[in-house]
Protein backbone atom coordinates (compact mmCIF):
# COMPACT_ATOMS: atom_id res chain seq x y z
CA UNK A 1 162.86 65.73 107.85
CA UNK A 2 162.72 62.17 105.98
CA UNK A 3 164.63 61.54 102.82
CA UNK A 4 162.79 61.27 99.87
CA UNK A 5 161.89 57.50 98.70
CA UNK A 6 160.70 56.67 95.47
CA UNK A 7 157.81 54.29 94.41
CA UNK A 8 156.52 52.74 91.75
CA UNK A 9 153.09 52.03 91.34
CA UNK A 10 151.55 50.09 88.60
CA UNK A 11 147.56 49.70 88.52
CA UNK A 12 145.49 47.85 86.35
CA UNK A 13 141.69 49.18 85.47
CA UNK A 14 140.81 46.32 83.85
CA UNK A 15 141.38 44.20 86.80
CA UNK A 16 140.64 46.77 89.80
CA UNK A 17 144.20 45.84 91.10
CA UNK A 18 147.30 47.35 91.96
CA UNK A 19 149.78 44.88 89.99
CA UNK A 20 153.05 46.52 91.39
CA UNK A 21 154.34 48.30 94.44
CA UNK A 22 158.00 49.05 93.93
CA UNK A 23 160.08 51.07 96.71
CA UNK A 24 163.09 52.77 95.44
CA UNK A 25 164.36 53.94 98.30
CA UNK A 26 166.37 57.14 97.33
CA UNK A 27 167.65 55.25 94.11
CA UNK A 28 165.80 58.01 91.82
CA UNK A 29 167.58 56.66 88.49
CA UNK A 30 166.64 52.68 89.23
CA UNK A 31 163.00 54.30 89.83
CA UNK A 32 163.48 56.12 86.88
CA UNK A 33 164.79 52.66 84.76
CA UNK A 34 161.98 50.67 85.90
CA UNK A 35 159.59 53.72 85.03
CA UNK A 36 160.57 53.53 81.60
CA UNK A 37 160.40 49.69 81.44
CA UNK A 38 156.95 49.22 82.85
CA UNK A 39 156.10 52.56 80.27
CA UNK A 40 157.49 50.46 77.45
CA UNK A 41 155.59 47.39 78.67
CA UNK A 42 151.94 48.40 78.69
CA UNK A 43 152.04 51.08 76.38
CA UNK A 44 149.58 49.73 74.47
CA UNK A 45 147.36 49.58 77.38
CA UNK A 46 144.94 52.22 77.89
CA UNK A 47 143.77 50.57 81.52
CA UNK A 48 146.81 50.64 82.97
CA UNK A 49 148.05 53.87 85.06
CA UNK A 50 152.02 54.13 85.84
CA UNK A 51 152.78 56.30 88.93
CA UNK A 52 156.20 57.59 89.84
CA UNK A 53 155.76 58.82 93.31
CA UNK A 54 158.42 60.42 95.73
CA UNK A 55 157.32 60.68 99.36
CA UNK A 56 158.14 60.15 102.90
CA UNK A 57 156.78 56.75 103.47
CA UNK A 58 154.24 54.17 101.77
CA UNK A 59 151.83 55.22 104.38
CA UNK A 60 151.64 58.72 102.79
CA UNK A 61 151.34 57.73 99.52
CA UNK A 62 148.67 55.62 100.59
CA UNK A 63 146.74 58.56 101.41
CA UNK A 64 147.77 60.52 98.81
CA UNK A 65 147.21 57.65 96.18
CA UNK A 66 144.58 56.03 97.80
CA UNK A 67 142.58 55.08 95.00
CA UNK A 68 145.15 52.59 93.98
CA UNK A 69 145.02 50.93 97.54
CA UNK A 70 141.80 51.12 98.71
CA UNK A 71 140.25 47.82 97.07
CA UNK A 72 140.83 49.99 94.13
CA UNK A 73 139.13 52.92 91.99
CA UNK A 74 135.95 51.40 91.62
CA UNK A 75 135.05 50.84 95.33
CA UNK A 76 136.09 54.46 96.30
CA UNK A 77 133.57 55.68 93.18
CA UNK A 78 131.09 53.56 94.90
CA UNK A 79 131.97 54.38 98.33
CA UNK A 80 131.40 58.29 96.93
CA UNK A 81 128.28 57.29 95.74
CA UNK A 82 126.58 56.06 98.68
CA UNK A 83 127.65 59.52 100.94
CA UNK A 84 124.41 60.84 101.77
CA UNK A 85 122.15 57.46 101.76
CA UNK A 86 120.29 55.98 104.41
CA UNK A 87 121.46 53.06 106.51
C-alpha cells in the first residue's frame, strides 16, 4: 500500500481554472501551512474553492476531483447536460 501524499488544490470559479496544484508529499504540516495561507489569502473570495486532499497519487485525485481538472466545473456541467442528446 502507497503512503499517503498530500495536495493542495486551489480553483478559481471566476476564471474556470485550477490556479494551484501543490504536492506535499507526506509533509502533512507544510500542507497544512500552505492550507492556512492560501485560506488567509482569498478569504474574501467567494469563487475560490481550497482543497486539502490526501491520496495515493495525482492520478486519483484526478478522478476523485475531477471537476477541478477537467477544463474545469463548467465544462463537466455542460458535458452533463448534453447526456442523452442526439449527435
Amino acid at each position: 500500500m502507497s503512503a499517503i501524499k498530500h495536495f493542495l488544490l486551489v480553483f478559481d470559479h471566476a476564471k474556470n481554472e485550477l490556479v494551484k496544484n501543490l504536492e506535499f508529499g507526506s509533509d502533512v504540516d507544510g500542507a497544512t501551512r500552505c492550507y492556512g495561507e492560501m485560506e488567509r489569502k482569498y478569504r474574501d473570495s467567494h469563487a475560490v474553492d481550497i482543497v486539502l486532499v490526501g491520496s495515493d497519487s495525482i492520478e486519483t485525485v484526478k478522478v476523485t476531483h475531477s471537476n477541478y481538472f477537467v477544463n474545469g466545473s463548467r465544462e463537466l456541467v455542460r458535458n452533463a447536460m448534453s447526456i442523452g442528446r442526439a449527435v
